[in-house]
C-alpha atoms as a PDB file:
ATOM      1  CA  UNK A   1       7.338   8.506  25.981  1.00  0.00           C
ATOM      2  CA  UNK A   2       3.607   6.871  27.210  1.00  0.00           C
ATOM      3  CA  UNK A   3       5.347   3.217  27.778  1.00  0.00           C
ATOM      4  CA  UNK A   4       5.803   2.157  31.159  1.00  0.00           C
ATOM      5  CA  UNK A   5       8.783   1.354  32.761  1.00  0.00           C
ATOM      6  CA  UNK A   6       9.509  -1.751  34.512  1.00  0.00           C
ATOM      7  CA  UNK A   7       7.718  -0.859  37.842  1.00  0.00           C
ATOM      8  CA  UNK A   8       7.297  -4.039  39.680  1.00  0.00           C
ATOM      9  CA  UNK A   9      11.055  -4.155  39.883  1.00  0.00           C
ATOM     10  CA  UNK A  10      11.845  -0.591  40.699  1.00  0.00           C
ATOM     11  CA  UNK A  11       9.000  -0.678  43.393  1.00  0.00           C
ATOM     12  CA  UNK A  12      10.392  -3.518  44.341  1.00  0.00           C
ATOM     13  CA  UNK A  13      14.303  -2.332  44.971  1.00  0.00           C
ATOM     14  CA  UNK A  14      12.537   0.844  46.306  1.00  0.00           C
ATOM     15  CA  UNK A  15      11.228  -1.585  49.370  1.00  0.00           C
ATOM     16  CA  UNK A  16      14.428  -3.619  49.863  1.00  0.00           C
ATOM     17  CA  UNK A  17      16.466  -0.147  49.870  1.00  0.00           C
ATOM     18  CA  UNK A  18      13.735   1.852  51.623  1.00  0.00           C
ATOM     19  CA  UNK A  19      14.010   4.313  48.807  1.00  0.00           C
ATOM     20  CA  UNK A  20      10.905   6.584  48.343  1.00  0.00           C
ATOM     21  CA  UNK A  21       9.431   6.058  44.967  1.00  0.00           C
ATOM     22  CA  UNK A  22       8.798   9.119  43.221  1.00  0.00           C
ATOM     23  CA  UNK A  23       7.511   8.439  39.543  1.00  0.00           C
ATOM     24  CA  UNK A  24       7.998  10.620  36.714  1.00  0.00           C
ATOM     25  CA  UNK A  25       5.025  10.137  34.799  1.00  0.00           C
ATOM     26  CA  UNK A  26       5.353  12.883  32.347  1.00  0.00           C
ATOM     27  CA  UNK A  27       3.914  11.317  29.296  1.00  0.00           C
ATOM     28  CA  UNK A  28       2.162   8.950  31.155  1.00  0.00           C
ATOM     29  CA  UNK A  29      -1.255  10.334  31.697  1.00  0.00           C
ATOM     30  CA  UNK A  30      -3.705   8.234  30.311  1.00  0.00           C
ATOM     31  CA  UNK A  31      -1.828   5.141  30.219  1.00  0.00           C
ATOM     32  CA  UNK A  32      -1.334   2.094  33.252  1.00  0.00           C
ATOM     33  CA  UNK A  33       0.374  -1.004  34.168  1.00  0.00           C
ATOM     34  CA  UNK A  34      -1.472  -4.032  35.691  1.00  0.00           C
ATOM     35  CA  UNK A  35      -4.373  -1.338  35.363  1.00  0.00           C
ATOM     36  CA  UNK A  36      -2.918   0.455  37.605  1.00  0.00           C
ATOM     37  CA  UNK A  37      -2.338   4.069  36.358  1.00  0.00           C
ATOM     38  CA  UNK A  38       1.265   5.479  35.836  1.00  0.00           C
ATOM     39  CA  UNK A  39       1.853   8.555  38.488  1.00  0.00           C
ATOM     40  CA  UNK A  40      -0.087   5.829  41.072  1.00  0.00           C
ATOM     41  CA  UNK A  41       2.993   3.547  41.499  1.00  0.00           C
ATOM     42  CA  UNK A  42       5.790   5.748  44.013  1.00  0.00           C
ATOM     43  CA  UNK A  43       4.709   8.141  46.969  1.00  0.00           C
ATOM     44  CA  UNK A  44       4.217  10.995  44.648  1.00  0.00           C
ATOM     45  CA  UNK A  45       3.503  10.956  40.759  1.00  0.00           C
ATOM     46  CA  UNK A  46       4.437  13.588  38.296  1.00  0.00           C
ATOM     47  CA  UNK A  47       3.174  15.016  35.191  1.00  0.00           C
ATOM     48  CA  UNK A  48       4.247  17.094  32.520  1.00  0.00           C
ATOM     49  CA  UNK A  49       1.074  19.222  30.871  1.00  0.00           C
ATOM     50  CA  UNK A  50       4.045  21.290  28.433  1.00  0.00           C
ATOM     51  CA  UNK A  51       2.648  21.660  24.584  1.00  0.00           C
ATOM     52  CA  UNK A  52       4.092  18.273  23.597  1.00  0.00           C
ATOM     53  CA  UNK A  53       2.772  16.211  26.121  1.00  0.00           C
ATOM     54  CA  UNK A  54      -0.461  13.856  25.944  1.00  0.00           C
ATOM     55  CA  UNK A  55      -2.651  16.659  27.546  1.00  0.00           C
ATOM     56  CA  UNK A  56      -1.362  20.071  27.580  1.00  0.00           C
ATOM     57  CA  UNK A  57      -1.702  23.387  29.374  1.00  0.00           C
ATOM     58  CA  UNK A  58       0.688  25.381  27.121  1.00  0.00           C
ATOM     59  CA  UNK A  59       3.096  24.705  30.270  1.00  0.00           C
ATOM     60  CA  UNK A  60       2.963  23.933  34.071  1.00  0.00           C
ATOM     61  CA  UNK A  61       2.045  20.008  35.809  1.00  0.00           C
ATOM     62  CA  UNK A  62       0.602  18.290  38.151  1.00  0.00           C
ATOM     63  CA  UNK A  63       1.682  16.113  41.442  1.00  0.00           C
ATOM     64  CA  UNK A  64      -0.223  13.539  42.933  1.00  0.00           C
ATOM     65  CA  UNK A  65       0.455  12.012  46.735  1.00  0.00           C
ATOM     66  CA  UNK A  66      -0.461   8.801  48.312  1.00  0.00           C
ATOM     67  CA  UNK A  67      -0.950  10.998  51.156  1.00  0.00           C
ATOM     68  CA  UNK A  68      -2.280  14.269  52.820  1.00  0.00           C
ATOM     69  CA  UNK A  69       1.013  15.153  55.033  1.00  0.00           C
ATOM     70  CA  UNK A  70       2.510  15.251  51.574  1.00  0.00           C
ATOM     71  CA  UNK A  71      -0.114  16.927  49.413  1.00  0.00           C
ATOM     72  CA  UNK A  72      -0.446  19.572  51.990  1.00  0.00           C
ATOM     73  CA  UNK A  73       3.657  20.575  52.044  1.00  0.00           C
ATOM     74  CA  UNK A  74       3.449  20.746  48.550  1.00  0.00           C
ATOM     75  CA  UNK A  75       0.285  22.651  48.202  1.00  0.00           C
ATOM     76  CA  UNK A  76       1.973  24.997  50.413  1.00  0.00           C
ATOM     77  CA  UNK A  77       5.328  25.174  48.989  1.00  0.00           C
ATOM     78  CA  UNK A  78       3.623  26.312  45.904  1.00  0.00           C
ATOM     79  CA  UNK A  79       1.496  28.955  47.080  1.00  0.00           C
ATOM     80  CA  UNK A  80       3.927  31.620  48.886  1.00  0.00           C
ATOM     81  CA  UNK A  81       3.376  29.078  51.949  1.00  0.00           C
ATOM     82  CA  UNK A  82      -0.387  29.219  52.271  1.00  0.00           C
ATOM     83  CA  UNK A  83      -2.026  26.623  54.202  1.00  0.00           C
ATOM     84  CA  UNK A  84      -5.735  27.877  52.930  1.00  0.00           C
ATOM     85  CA  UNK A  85      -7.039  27.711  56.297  1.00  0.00           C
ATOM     86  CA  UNK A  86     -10.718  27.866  56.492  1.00  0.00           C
ATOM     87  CA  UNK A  87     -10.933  30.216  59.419  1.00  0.00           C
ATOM     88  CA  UNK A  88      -9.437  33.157  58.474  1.00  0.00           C
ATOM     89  CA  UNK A  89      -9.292  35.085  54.890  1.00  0.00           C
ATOM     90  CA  UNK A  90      -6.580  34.538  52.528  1.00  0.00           C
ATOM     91  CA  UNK A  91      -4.893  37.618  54.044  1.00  0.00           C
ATOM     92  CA  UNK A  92      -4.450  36.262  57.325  1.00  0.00           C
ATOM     93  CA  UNK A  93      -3.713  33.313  56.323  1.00  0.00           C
ATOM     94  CA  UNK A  94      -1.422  30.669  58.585  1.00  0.00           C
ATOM     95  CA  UNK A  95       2.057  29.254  57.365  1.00  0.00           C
ATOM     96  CA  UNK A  96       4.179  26.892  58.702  1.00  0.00           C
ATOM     97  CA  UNK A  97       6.771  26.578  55.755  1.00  0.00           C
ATOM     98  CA  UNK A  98       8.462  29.031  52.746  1.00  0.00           C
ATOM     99  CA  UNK A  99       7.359  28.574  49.830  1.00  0.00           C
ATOM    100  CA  UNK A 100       7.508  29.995  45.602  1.00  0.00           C
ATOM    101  CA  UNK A 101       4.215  30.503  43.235  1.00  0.00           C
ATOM    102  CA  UNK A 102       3.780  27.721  41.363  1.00  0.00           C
ATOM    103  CA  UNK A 103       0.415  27.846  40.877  1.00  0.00           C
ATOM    104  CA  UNK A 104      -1.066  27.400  37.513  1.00  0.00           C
ATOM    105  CA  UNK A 105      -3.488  30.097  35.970  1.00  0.00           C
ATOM    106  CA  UNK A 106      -7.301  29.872  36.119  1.00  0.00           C
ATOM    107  CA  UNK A 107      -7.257  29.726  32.122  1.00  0.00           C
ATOM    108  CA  UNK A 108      -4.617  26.920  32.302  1.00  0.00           C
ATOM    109  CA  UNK A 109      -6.875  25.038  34.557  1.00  0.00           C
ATOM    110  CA  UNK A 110      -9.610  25.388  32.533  1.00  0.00           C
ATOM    111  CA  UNK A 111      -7.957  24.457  29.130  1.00  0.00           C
ATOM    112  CA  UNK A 112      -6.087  21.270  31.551  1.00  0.00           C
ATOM    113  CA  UNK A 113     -10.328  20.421  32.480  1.00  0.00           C
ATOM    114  CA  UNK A 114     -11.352  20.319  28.816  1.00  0.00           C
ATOM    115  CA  UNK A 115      -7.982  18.128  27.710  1.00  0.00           C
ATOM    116  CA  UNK A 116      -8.944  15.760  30.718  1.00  0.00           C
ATOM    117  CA  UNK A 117     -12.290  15.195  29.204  1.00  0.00           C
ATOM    118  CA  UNK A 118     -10.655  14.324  26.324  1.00  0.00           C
ATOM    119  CA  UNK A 119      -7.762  12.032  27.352  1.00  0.00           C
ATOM    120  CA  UNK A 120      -9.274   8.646  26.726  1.00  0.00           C
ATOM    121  CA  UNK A 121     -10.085   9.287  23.332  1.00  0.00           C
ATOM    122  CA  UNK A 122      -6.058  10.724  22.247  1.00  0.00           C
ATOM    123  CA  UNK A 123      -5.009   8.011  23.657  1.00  0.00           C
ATOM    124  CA  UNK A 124      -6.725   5.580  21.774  1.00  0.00           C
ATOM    125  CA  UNK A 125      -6.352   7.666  18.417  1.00  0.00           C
ATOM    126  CA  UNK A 126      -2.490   7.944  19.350  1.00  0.00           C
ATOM    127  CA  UNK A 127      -2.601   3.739  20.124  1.00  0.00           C
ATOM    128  CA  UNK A 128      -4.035   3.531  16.796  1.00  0.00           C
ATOM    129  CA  UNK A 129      -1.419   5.702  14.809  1.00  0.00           C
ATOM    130  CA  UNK A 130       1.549   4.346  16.555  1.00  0.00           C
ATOM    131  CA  UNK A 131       0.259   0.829  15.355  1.00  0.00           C
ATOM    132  CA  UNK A 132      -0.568   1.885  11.890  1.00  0.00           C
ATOM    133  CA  UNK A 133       3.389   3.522  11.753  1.00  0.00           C
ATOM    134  CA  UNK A 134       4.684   0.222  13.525  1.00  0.00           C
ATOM    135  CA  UNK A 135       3.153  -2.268  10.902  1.00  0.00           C
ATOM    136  CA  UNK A 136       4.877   0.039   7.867  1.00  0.00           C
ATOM    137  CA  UNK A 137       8.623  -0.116   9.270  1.00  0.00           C
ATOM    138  CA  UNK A 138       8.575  -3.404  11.444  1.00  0.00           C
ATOM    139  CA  UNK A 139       9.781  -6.119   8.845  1.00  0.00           C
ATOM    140  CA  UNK A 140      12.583  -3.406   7.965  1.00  0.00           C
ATOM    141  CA  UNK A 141      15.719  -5.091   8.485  1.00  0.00           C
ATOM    142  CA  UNK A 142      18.075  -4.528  11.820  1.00  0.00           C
ATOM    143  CA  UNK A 143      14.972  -2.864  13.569  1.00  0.00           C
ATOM    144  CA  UNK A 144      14.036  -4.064  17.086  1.00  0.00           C
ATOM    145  CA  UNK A 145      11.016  -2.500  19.296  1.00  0.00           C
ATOM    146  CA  UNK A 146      11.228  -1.187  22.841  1.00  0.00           C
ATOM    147  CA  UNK A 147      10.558  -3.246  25.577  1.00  0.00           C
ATOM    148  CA  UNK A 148       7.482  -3.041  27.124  1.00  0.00           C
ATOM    149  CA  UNK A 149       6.441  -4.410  30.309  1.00  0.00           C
ATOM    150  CA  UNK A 150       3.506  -7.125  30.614  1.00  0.00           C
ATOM    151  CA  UNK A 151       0.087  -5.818  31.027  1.00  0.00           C
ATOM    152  CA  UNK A 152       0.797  -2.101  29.843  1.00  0.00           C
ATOM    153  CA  UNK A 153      -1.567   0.071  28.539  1.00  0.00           C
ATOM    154  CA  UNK A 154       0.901   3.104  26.722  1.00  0.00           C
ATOM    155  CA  UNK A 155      -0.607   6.337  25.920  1.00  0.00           C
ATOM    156  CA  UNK A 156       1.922   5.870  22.682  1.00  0.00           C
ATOM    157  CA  UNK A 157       3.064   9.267  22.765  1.00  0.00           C
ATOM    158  CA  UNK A 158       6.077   8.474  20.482  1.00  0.00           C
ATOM    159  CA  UNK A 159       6.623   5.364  18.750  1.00  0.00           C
ATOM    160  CA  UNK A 160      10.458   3.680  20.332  1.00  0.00           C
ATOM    161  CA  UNK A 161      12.833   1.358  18.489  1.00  0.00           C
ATOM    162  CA  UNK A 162      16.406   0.602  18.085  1.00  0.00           C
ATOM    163  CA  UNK A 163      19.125  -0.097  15.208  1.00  0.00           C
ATOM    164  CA  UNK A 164      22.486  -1.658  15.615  1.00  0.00           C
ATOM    165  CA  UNK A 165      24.477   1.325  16.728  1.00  0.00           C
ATOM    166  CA  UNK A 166      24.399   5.339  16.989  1.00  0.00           C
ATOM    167  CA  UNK A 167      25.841   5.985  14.140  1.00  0.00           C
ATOM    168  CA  UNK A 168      22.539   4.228  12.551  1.00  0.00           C
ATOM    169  CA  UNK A 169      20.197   6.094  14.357  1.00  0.00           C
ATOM    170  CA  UNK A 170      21.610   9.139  13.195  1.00  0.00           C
ATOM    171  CA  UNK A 171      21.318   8.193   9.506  1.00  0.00           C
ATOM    172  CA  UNK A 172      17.953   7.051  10.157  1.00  0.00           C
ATOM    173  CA  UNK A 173      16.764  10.745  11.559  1.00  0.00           C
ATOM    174  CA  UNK A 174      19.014  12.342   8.640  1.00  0.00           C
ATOM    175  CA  UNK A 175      16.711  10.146   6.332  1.00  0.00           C
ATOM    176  CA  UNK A 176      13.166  11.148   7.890  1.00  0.00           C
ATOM    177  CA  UNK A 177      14.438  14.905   8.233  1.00  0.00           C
ATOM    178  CA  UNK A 178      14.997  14.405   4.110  1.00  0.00           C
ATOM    179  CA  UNK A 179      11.447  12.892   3.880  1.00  0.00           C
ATOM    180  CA  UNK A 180       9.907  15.779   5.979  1.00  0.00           C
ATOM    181  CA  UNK A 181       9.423  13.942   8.600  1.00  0.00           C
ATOM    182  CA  UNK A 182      11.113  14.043  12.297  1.00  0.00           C
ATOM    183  CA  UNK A 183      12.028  12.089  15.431  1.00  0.00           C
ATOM    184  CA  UNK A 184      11.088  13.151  19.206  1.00  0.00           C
ATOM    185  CA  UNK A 185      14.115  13.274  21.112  1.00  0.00           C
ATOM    186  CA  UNK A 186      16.227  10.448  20.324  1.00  0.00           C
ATOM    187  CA  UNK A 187      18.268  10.543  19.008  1.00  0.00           C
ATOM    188  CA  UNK A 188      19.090  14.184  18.658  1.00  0.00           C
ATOM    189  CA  UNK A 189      18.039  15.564  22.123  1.00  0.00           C
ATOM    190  CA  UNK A 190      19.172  12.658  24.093  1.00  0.00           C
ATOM    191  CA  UNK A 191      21.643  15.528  26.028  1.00  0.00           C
ATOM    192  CA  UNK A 192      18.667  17.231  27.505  1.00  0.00           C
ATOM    193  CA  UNK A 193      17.303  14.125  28.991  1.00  0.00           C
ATOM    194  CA  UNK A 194      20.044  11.388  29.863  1.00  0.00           C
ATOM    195  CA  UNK A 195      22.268  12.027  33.533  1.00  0.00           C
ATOM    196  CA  UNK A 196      25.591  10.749  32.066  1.00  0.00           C
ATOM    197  CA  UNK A 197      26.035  14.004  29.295  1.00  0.00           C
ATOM    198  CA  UNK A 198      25.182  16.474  32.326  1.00  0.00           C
ATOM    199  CA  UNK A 199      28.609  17.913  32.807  1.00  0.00           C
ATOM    200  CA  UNK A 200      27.230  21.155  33.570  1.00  0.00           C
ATOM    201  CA  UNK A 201      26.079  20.276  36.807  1.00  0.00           C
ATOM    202  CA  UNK A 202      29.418  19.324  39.122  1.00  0.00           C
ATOM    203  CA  UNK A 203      28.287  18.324  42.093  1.00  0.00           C
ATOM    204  CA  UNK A 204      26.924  14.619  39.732  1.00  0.00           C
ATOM    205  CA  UNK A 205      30.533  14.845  37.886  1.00  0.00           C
ATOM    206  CA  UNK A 206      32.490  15.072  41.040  1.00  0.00           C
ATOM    207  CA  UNK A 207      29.977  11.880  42.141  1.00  0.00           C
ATOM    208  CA  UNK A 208      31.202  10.166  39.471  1.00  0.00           C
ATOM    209  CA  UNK A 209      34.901  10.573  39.773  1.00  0.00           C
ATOM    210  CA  UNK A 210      35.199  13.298  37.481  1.00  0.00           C
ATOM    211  CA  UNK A 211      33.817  11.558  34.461  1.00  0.00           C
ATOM    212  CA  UNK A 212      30.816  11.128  33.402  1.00  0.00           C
ATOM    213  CA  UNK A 213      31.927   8.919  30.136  1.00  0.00           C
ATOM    214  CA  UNK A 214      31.424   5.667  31.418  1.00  0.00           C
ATOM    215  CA  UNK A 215      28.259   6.742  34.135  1.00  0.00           C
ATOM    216  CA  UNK A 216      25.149   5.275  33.392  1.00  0.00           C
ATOM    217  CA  UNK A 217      26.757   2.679  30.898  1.00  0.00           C
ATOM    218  CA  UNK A 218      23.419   0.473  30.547  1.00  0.00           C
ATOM    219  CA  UNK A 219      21.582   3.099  29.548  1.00  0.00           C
ATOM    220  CA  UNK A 220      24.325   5.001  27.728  1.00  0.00           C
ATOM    221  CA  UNK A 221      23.928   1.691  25.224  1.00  0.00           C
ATOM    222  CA  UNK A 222      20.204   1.829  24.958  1.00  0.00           C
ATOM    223  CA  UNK A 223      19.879   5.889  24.384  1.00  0.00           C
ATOM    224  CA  UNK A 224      22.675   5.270  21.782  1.00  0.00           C
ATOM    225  CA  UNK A 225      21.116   3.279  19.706  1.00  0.00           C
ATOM    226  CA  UNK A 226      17.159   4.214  20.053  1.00  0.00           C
ATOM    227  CA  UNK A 227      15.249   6.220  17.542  1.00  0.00           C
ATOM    228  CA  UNK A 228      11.580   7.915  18.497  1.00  0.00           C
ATOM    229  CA  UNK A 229       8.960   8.754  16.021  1.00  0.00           C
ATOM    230  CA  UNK A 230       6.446  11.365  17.565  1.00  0.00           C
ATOM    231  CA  UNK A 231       2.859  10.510  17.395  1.00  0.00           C
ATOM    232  CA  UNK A 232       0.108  12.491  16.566  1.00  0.00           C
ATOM    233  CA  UNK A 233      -3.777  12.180  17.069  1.00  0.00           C
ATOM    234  CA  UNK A 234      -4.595  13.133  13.455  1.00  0.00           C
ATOM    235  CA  UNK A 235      -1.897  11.539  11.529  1.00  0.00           C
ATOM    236  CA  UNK A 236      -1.727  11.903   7.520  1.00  0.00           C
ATOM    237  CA  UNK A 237      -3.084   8.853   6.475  1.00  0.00           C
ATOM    238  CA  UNK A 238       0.065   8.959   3.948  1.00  0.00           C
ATOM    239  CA  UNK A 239       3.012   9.146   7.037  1.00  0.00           C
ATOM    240  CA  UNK A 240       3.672   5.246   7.418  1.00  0.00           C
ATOM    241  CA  UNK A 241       4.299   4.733   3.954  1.00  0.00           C
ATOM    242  CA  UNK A 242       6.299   7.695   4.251  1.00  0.00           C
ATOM    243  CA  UNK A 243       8.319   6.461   7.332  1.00  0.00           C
ATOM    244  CA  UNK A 244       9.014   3.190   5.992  1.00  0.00           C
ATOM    245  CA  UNK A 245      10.088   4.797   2.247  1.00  0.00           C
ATOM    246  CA  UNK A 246      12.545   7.248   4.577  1.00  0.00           C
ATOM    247  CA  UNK A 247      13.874   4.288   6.817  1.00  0.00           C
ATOM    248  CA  UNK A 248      14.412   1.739   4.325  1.00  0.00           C
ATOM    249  CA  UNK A 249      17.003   3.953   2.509  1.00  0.00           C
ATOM    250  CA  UNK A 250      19.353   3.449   5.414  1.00  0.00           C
ATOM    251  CA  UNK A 251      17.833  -0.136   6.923  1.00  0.00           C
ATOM    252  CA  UNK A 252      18.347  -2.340   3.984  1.00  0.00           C
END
């Protein structure tokens, strides 16, 4: 959601296991911790360019590698096997692996180019907003913001907090969906995005004994009880009064 997540540690169990880091920077472009830039931290880096991200191609991403053995695979692997090799045409081209087409369009590249040159400037109007909306609800009663590492610079694609208990968060959404207003994800969507509901996929129940009910259980407790308020770059200058006349119906 544009907020970092603790990286020093995770890079730092990554070395001790000798665990390759792969980040998922999805709504991370733009943002950076210890001015470092998300997607920079793990061996590769990941981002999301779908319509709701901070830049957007209509759909696709984007990988980035700390090295060439890497990028070249995976430039491969997404081009029917290609290796693009400069001494023969496309036609004859040389292989070494399989591979799918992944490749993005021309006019998705383009559009990507244009959002690129204009990624430092959403991100500060998002910053902004996501202030503006966090100085209208903060002093509301039983509300606690996210964590967020030291030295992070979010893109603030959604604005995070958390209430006492599920049940809460709910009523809290049921109150902004009343006030024409909406949340991003949590709590409503959390089933798309969190491991431990998954029980579609049986190869991670049968990892976990058969039950997923209790997997996960630290972040079971946090997902439960977060609530995430999209941000926009041009944001009705009338939303955070809105937000905090919605919230305070149920955080009183």
């Amino acid at each position: 959601m544009g907020t970092p997540a603790n990286l020093f540690e995770i890079e730092s169990i990554c070395r001790e296991h000798k665990v390759t880091l792969i980040e998922d920077a999805a709504w991370g472009c733009g943002g950076s911790l210890d001015s470092r830039p998300l997607g920079a931290w793990g061996r590769m880096g990941t981002f999301s360019f779908d319509f709701a991200k901070t830049m957007t191609t209509g759909e696709g991403g984007m990988i980035v590698f700390q090295n060439e053995k890497d990028y070249k695979a995976a430039a491969a692997w997404h081009d029917h096997g290609h290796e693009n090799n400069p001494a023969v045409p496309r036609w004859e081209d040389t292989r070494a692996s399989s591979g799918f087409n992944y490749r993005m369009t021309e006019m998705q590249g383009a559009v990507g180019l244009a959002q690129l040159r204009k990624l430092a400037s959403v991100v500060s109007a998002q910053r902004k907003n996501r202030d503006a909306m966090w100085t209208a609800i903060s002093a509301l009663p039983g509300i606690t913001a996210r964590e967020v590492p030291a030295g992070s610079y979010e893109t603030a694609d959604a604005l995070v907090f958390s209430v006492k208990d599920n049940a809460t968060a709910r009523q809290c959404r049921d109150a902004l969906v009343a006030e024409g207003l909406s949340t991003k994800i949590l709590p409503e969507a959390v089933t798309w995005h969190f491991a431990g509901t998954w029980t579609h996929m049986p190869e991670l129940v049968a990892r976990h004994g058969g039950d997923l009910s209790k997997a996960f259980a630290s972040s079971r407790a946090r997902l439960e009880c977060a609530v995430s308020l999209p941000v926009v770059v041009k944001m009705d200058e009338a939303v955070p009064a809105r937000l905090h006349k919605a919230l305070s119906k149920v955080l009183r």
